[in-house]
PDB file of N, CA and C in Angstrom:
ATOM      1  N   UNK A   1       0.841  -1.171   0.000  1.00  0.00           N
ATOM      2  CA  UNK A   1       0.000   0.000   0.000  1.00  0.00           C
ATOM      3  C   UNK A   1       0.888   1.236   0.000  1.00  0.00           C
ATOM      4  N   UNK A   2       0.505   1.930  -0.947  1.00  0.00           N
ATOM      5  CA  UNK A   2       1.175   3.711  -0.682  1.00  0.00           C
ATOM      6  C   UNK A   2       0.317   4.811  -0.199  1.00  0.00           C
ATOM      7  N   UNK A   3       1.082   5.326   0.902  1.00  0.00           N
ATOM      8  CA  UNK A   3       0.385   6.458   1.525  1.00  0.00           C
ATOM      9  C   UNK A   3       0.772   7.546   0.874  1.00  0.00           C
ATOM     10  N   UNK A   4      -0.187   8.503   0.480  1.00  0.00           N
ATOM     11  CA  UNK A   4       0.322   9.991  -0.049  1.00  0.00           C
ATOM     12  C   UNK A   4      -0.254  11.307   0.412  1.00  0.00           C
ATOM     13  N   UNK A   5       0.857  12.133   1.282  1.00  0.00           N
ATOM     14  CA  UNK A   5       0.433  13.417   2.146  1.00  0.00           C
ATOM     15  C   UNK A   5       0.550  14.275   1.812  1.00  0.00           C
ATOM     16  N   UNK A   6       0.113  15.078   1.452  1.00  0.00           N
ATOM     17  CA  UNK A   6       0.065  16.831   0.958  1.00  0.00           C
ATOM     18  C   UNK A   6      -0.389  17.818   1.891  1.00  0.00           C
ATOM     19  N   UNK A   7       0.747  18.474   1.994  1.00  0.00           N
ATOM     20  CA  UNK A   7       0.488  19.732   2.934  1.00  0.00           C
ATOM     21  C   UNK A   7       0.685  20.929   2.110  1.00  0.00           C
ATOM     22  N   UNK A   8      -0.349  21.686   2.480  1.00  0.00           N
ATOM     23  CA  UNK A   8      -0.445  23.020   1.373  1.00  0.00           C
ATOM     24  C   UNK A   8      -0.790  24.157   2.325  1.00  0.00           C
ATOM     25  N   UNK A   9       0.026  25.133   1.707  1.00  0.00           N
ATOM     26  CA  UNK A   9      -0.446  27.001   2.269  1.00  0.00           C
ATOM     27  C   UNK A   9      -0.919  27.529   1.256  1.00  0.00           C
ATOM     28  N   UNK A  10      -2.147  28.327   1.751  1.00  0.00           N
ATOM     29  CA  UNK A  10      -3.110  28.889   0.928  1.00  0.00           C
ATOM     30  C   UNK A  10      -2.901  30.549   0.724  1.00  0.00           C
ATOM     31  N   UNK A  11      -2.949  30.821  -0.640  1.00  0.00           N
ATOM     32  CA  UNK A  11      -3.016  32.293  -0.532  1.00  0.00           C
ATOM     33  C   UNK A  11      -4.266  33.146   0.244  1.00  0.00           C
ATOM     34  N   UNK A  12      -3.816  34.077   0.774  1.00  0.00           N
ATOM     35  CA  UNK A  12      -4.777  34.664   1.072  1.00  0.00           C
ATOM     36  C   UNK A  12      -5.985  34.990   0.597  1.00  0.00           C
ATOM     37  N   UNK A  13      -6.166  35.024  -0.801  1.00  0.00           N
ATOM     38  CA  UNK A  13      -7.002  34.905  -1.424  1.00  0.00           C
ATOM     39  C   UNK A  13      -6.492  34.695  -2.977  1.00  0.00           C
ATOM     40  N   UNK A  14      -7.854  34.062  -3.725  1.00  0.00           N
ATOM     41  CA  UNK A  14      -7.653  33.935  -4.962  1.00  0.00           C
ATOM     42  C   UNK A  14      -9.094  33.151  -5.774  1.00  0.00           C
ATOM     43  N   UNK A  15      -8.934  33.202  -6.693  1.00  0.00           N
ATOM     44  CA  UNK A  15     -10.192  32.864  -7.471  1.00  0.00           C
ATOM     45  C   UNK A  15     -11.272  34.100  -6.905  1.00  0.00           C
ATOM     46  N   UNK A  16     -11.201  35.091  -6.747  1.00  0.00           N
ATOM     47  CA  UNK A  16     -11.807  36.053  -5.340  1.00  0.00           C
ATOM     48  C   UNK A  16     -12.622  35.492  -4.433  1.00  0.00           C
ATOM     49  N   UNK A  17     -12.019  34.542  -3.601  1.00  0.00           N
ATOM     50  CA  UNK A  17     -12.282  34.266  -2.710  1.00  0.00           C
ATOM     51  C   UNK A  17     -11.558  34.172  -1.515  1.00  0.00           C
ATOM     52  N   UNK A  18     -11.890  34.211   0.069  1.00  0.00           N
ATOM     53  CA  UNK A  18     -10.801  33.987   1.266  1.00  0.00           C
ATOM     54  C   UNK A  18     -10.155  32.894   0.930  1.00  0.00           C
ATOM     55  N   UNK A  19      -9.273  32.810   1.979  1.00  0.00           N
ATOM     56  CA  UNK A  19      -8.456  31.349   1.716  1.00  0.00           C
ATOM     57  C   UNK A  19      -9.379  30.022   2.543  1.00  0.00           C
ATOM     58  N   UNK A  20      -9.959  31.021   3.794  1.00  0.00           N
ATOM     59  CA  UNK A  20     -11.107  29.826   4.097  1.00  0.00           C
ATOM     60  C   UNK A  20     -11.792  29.245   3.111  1.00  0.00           C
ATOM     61  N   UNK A  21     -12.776  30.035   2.144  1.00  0.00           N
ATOM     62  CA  UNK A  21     -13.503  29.627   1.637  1.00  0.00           C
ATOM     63  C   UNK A  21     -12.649  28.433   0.576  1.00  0.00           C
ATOM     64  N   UNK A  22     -11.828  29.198  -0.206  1.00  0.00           N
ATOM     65  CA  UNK A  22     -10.660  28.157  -0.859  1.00  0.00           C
ATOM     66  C   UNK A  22     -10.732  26.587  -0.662  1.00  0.00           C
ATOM     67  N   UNK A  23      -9.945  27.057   1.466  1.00  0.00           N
ATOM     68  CA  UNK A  23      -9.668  25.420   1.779  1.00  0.00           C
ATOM     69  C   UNK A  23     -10.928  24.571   1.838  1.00  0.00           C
ATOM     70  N   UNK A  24     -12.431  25.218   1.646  1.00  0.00           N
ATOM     71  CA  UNK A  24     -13.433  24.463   1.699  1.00  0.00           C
ATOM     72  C   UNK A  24     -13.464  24.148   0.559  1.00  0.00           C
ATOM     73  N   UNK A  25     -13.495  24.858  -0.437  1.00  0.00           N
ATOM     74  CA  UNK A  25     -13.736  24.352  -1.991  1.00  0.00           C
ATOM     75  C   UNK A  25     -12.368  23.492  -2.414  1.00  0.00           C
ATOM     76  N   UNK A  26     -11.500  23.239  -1.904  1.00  0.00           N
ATOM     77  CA  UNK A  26     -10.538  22.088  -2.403  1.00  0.00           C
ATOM     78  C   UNK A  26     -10.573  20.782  -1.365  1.00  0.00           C
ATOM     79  N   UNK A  27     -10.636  21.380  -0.061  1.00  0.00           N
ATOM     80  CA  UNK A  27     -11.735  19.904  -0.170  1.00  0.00           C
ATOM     81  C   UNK A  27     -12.696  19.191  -0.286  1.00  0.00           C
ATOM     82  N   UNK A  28     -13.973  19.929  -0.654  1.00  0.00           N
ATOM     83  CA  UNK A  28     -14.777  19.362  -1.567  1.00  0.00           C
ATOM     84  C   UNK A  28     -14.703  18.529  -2.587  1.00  0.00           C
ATOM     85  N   UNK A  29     -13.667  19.281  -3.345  1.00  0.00           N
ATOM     86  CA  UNK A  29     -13.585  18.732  -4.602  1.00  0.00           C
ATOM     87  C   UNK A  29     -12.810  17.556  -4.516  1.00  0.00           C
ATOM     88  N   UNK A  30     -11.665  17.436  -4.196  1.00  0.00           N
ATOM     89  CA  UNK A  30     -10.590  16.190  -3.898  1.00  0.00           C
ATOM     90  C   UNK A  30     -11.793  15.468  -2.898  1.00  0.00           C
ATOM     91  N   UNK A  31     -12.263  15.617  -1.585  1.00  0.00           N
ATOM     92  CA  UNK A  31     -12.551  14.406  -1.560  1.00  0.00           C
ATOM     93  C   UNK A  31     -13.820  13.374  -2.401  1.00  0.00           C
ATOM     94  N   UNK A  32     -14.218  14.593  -3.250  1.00  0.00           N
ATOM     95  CA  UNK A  32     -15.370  14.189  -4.050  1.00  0.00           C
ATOM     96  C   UNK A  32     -14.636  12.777  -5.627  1.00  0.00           C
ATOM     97  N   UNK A  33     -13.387  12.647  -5.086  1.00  0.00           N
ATOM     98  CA  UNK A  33     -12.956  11.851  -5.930  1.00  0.00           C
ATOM     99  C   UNK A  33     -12.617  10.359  -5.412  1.00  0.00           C
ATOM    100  N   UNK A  34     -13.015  10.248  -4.220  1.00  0.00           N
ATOM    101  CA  UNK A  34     -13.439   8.882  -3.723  1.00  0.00           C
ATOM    102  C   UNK A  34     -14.209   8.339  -4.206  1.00  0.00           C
ATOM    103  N   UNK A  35     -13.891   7.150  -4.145  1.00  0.00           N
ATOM    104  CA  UNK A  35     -14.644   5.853  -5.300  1.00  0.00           C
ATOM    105  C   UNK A  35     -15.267   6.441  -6.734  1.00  0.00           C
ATOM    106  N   UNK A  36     -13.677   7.111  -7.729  1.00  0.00           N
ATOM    107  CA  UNK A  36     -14.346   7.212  -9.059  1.00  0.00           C
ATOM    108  C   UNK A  36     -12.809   7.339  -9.222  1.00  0.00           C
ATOM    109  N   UNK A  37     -11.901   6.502  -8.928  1.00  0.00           N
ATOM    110  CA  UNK A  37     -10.426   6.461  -9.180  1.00  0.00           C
ATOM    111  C   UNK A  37      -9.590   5.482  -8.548  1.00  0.00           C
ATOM    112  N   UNK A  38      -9.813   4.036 -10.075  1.00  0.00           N
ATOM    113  CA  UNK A  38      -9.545   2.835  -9.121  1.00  0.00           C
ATOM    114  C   UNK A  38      -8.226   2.845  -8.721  1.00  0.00           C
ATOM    115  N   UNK A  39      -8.250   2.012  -7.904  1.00  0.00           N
ATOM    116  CA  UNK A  39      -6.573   1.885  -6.932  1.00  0.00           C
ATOM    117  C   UNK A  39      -6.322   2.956  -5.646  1.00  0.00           C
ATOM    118  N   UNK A  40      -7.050   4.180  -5.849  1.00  0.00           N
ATOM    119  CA  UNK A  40      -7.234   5.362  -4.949  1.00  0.00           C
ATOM    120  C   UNK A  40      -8.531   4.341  -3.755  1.00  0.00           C
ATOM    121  N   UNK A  41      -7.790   4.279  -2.635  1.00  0.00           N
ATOM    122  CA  UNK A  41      -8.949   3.130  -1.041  1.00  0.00           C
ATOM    123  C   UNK A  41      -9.383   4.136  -0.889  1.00  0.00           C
ATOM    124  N   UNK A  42      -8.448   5.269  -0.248  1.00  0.00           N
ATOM    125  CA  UNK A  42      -8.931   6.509   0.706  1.00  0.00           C
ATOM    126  C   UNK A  42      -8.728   7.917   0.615  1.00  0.00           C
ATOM    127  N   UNK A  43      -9.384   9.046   0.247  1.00  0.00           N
ATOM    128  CA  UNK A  43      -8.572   9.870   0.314  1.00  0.00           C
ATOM    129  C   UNK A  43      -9.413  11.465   1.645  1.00  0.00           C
ATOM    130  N   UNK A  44      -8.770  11.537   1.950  1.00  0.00           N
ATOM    131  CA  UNK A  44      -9.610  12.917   3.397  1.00  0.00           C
ATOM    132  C   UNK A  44      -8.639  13.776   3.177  1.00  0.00           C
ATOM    133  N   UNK A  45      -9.426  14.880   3.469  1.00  0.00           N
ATOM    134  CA  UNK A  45      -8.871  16.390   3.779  1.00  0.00           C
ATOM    135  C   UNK A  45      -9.148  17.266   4.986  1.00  0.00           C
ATOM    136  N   UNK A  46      -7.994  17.485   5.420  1.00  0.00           N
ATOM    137  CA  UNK A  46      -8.139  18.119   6.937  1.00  0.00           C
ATOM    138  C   UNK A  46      -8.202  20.037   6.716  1.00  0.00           C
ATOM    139  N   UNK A  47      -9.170  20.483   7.512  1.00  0.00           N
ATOM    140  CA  UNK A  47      -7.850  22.094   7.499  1.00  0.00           C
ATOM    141  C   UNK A  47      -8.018  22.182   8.568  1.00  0.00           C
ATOM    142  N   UNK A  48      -6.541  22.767   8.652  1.00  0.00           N
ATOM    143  CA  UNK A  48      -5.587  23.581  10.071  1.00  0.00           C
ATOM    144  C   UNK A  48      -6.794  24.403  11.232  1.00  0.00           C
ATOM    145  N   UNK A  49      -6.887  24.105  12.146  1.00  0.00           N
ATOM    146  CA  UNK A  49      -7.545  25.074  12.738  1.00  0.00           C
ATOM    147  C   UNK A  49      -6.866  26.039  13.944  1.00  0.00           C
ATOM    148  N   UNK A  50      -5.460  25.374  13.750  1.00  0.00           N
ATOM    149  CA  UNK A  50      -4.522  25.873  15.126  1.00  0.00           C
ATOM    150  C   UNK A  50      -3.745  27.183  14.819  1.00  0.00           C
ATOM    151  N   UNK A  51      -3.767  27.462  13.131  1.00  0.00           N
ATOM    152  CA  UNK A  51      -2.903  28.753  12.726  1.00  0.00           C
ATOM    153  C   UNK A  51      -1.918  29.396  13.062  1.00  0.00           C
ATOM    154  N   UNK A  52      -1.027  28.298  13.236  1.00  0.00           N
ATOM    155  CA  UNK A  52       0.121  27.872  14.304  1.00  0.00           C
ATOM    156  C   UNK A  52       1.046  28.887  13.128  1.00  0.00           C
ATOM    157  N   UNK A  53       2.180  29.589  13.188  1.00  0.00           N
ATOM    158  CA  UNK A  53       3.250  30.214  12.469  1.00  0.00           C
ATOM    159  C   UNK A  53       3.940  28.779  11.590  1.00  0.00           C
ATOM    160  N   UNK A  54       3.919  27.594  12.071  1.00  0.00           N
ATOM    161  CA  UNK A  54       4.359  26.384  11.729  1.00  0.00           C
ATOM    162  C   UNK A  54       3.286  25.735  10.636  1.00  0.00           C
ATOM    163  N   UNK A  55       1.944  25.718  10.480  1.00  0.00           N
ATOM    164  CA  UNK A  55       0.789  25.380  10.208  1.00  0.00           C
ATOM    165  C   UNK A  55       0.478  25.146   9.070  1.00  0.00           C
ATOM    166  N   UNK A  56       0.457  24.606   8.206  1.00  0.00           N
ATOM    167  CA  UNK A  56       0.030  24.547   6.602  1.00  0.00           C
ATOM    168  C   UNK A  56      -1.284  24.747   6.558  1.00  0.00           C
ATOM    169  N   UNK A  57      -2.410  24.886   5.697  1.00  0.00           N
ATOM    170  CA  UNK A  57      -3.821  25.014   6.023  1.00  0.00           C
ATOM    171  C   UNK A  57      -4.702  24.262   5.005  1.00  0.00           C
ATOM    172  N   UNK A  58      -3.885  23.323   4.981  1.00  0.00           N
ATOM    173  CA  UNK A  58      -4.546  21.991   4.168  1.00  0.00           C
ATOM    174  C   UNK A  58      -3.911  21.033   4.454  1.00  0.00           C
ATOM    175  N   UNK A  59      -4.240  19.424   4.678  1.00  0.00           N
ATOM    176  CA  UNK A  59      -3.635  18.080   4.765  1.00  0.00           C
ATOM    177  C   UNK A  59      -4.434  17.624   4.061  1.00  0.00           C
ATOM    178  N   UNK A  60      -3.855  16.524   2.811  1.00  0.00           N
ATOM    179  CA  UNK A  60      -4.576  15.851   2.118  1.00  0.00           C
ATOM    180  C   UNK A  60      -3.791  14.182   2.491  1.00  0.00           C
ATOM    181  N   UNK A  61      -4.483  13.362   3.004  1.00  0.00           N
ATOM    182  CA  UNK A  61      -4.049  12.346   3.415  1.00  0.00           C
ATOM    183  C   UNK A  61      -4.743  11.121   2.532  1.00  0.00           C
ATOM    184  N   UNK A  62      -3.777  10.150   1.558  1.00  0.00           N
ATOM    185  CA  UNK A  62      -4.743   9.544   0.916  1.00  0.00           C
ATOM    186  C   UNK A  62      -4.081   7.673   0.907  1.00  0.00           C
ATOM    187  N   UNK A  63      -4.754   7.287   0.553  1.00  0.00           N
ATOM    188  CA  UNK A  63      -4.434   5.641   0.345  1.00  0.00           C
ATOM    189  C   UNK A  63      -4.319   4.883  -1.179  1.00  0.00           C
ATOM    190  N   UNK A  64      -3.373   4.577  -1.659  1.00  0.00           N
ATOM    191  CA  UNK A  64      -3.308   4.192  -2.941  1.00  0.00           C
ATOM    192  C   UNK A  64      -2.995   2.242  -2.597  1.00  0.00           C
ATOM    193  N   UNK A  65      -3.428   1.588  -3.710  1.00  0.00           N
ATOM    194  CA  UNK A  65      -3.112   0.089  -3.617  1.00  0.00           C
ATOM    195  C   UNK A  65      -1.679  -0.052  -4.365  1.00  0.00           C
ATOM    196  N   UNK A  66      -1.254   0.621  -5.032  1.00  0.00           N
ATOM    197  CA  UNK A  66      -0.088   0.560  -5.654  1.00  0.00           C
ATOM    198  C   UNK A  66       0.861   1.993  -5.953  1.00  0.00           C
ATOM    199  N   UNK A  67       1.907   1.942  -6.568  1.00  0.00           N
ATOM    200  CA  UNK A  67       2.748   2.984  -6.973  1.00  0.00           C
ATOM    201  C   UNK A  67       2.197   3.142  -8.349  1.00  0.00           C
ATOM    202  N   UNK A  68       1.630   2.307  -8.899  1.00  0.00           N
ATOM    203  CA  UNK A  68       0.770   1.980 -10.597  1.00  0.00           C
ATOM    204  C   UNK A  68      -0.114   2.831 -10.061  1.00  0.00           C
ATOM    205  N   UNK A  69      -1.309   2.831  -9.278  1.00  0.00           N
ATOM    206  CA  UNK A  69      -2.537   3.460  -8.946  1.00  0.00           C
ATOM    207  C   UNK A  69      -2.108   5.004  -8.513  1.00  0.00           C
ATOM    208  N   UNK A  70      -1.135   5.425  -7.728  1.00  0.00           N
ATOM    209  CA  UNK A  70      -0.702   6.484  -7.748  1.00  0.00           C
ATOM    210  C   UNK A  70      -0.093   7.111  -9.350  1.00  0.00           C
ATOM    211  N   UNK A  71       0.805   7.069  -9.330  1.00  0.00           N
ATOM    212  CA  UNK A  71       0.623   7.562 -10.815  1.00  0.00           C
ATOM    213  C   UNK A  71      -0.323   7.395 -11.669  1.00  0.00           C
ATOM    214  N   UNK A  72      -1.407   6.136 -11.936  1.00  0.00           N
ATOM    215  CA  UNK A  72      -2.592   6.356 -12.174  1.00  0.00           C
ATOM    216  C   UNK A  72      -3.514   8.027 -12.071  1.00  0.00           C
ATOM    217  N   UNK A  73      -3.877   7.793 -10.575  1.00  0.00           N
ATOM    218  CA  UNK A  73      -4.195   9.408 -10.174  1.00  0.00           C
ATOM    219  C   UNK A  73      -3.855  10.645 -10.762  1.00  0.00           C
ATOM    220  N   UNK A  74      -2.640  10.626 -10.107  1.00  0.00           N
ATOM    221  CA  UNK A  74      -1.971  11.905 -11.464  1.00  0.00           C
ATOM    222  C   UNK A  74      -2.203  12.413 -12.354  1.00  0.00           C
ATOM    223  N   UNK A  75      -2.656  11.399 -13.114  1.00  0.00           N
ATOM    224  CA  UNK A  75      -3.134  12.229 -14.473  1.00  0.00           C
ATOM    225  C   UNK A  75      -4.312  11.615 -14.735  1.00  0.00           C
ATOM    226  N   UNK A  76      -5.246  11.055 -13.896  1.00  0.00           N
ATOM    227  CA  UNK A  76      -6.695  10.999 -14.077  1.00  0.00           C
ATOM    228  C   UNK A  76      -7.769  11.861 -14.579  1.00  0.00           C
ATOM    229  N   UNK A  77      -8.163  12.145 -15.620  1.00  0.00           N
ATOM    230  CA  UNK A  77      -9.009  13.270 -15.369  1.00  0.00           C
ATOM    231  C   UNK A  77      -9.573  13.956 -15.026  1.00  0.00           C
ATOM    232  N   UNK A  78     -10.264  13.155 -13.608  1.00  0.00           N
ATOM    233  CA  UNK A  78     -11.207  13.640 -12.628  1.00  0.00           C
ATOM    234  C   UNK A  78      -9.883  14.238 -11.627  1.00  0.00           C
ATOM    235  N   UNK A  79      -8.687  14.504 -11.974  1.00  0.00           N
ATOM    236  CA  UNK A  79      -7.839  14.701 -10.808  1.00  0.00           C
ATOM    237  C   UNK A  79      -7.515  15.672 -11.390  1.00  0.00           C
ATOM    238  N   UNK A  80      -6.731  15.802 -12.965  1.00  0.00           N
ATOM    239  CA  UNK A  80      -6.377  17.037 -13.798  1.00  0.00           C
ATOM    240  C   UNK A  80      -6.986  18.081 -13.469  1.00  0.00           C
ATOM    241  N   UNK A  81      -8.591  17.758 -13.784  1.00  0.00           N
ATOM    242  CA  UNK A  81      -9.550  19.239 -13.576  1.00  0.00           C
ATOM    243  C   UNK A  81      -9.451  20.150 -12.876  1.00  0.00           C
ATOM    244  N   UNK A  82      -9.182  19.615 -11.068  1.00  0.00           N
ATOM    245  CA  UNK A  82      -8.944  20.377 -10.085  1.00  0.00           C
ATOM    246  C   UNK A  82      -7.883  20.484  -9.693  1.00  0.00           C
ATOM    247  N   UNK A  83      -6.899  20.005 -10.713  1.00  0.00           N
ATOM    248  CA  UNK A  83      -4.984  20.632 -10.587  1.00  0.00           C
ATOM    249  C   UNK A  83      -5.368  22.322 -10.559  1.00  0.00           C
ATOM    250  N   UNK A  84      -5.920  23.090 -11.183  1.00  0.00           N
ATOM    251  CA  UNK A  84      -5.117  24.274 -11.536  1.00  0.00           C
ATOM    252  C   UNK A  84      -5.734  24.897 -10.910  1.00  0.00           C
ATOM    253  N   UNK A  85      -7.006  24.924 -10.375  1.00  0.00           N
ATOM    254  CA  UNK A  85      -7.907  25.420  -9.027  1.00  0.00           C
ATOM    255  C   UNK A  85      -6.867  25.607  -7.861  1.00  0.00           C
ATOM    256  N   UNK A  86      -6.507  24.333  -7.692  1.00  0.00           N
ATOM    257  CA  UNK A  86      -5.323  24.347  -6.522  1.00  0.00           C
ATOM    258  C   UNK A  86      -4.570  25.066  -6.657  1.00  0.00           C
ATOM    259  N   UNK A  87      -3.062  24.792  -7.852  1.00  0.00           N
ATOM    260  CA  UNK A  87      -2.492  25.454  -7.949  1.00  0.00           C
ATOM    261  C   UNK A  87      -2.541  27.455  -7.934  1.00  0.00           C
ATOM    262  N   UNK A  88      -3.517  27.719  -8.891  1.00  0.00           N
ATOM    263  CA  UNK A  88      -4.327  29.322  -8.373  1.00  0.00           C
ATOM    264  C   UNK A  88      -4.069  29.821  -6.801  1.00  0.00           C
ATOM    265  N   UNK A  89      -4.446  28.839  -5.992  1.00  0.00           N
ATOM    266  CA  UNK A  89      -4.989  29.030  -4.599  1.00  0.00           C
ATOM    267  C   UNK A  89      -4.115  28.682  -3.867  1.00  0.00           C
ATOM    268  N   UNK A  90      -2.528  27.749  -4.419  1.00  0.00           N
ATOM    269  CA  UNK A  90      -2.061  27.252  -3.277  1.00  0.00           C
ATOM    270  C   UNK A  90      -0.999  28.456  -3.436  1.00  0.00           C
ATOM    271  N   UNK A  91       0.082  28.956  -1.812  1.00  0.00           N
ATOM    272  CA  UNK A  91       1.452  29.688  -1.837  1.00  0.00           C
ATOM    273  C   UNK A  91       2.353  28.858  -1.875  1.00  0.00           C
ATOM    274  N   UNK A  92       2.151  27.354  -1.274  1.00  0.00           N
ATOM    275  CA  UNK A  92       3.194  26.351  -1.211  1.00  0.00           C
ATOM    276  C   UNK A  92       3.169  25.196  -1.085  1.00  0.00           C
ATOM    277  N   UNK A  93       3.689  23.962  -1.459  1.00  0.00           N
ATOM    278  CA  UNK A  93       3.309  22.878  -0.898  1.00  0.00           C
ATOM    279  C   UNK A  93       3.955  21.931  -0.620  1.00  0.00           C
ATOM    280  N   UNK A  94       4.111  20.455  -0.213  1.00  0.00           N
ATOM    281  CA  UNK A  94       5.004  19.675   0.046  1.00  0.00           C
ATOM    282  C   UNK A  94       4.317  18.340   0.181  1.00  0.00           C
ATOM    283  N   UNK A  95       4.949  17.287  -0.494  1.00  0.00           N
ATOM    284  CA  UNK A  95       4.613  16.115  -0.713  1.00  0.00           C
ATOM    285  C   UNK A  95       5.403  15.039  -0.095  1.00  0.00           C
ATOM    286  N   UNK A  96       4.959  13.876   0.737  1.00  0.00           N
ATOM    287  CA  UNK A  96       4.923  12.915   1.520  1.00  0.00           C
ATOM    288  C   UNK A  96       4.817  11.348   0.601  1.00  0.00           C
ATOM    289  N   UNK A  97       5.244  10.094  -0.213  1.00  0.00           N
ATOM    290  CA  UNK A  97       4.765   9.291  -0.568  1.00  0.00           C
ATOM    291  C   UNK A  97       5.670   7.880  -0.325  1.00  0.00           C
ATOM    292  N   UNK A  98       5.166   7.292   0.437  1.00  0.00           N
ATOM    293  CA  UNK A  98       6.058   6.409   0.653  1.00  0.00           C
ATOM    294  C   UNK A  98       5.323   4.630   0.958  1.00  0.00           C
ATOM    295  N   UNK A  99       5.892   3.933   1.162  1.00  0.00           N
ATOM    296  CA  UNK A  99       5.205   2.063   1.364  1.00  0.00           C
ATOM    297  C   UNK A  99       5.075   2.159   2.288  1.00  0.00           C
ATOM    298  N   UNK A 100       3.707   1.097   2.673  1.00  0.00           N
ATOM    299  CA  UNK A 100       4.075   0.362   3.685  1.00  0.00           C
ATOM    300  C   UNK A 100       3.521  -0.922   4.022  1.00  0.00           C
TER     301      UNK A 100
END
């Protein structure tokens, strides 16, 4: 199984919207891609509520059956769409993917 973590900082605003509203509309959308992306078990989205100086203000925590099914994802269509939404909205991010 591969786990894959994404931690993201949100611009303050964009698409004209807050960054709250943002982190609601990206996770909507990502987790709205559960069960329509085989090999993808699990995928949840957290936001930050501690607004810690340390704090990212998104966790995307997901479950893949393979390193095939992950790269699968990637370029899924239903995953493409809401690449550039993100990107728009994100200041930074950092990626986690590893076995276990």
């Amino acid at each position: 199984m591969i786990k894959h973590i994404v931690m993201m900082r949100l611009k303050e605003s964009a698409h004209g919207k807050s960054k709250s509203e943002n982190a609601q509309l990206i996770k909507e959308k990502l987790e709205a891609l559960n069960n329509k992306i085989p090999g993808l078990n699990k995928l949840e989205i957290g936001i930050d509520f501690s607004k810690g100086n340390d704090s990212g203000d998104i966790a995307l925590y997901s479950e893949f059956s393979s390193k095939e099914a992950l790269a699968e994802y990637q370029k899924h269509p239903e995953h493409t769409a809401i690449v550039p939404f993100i990107k728009e909205a994100r200041e930074e991010g950092s990626v986690v993917d590893y076995i276990i």
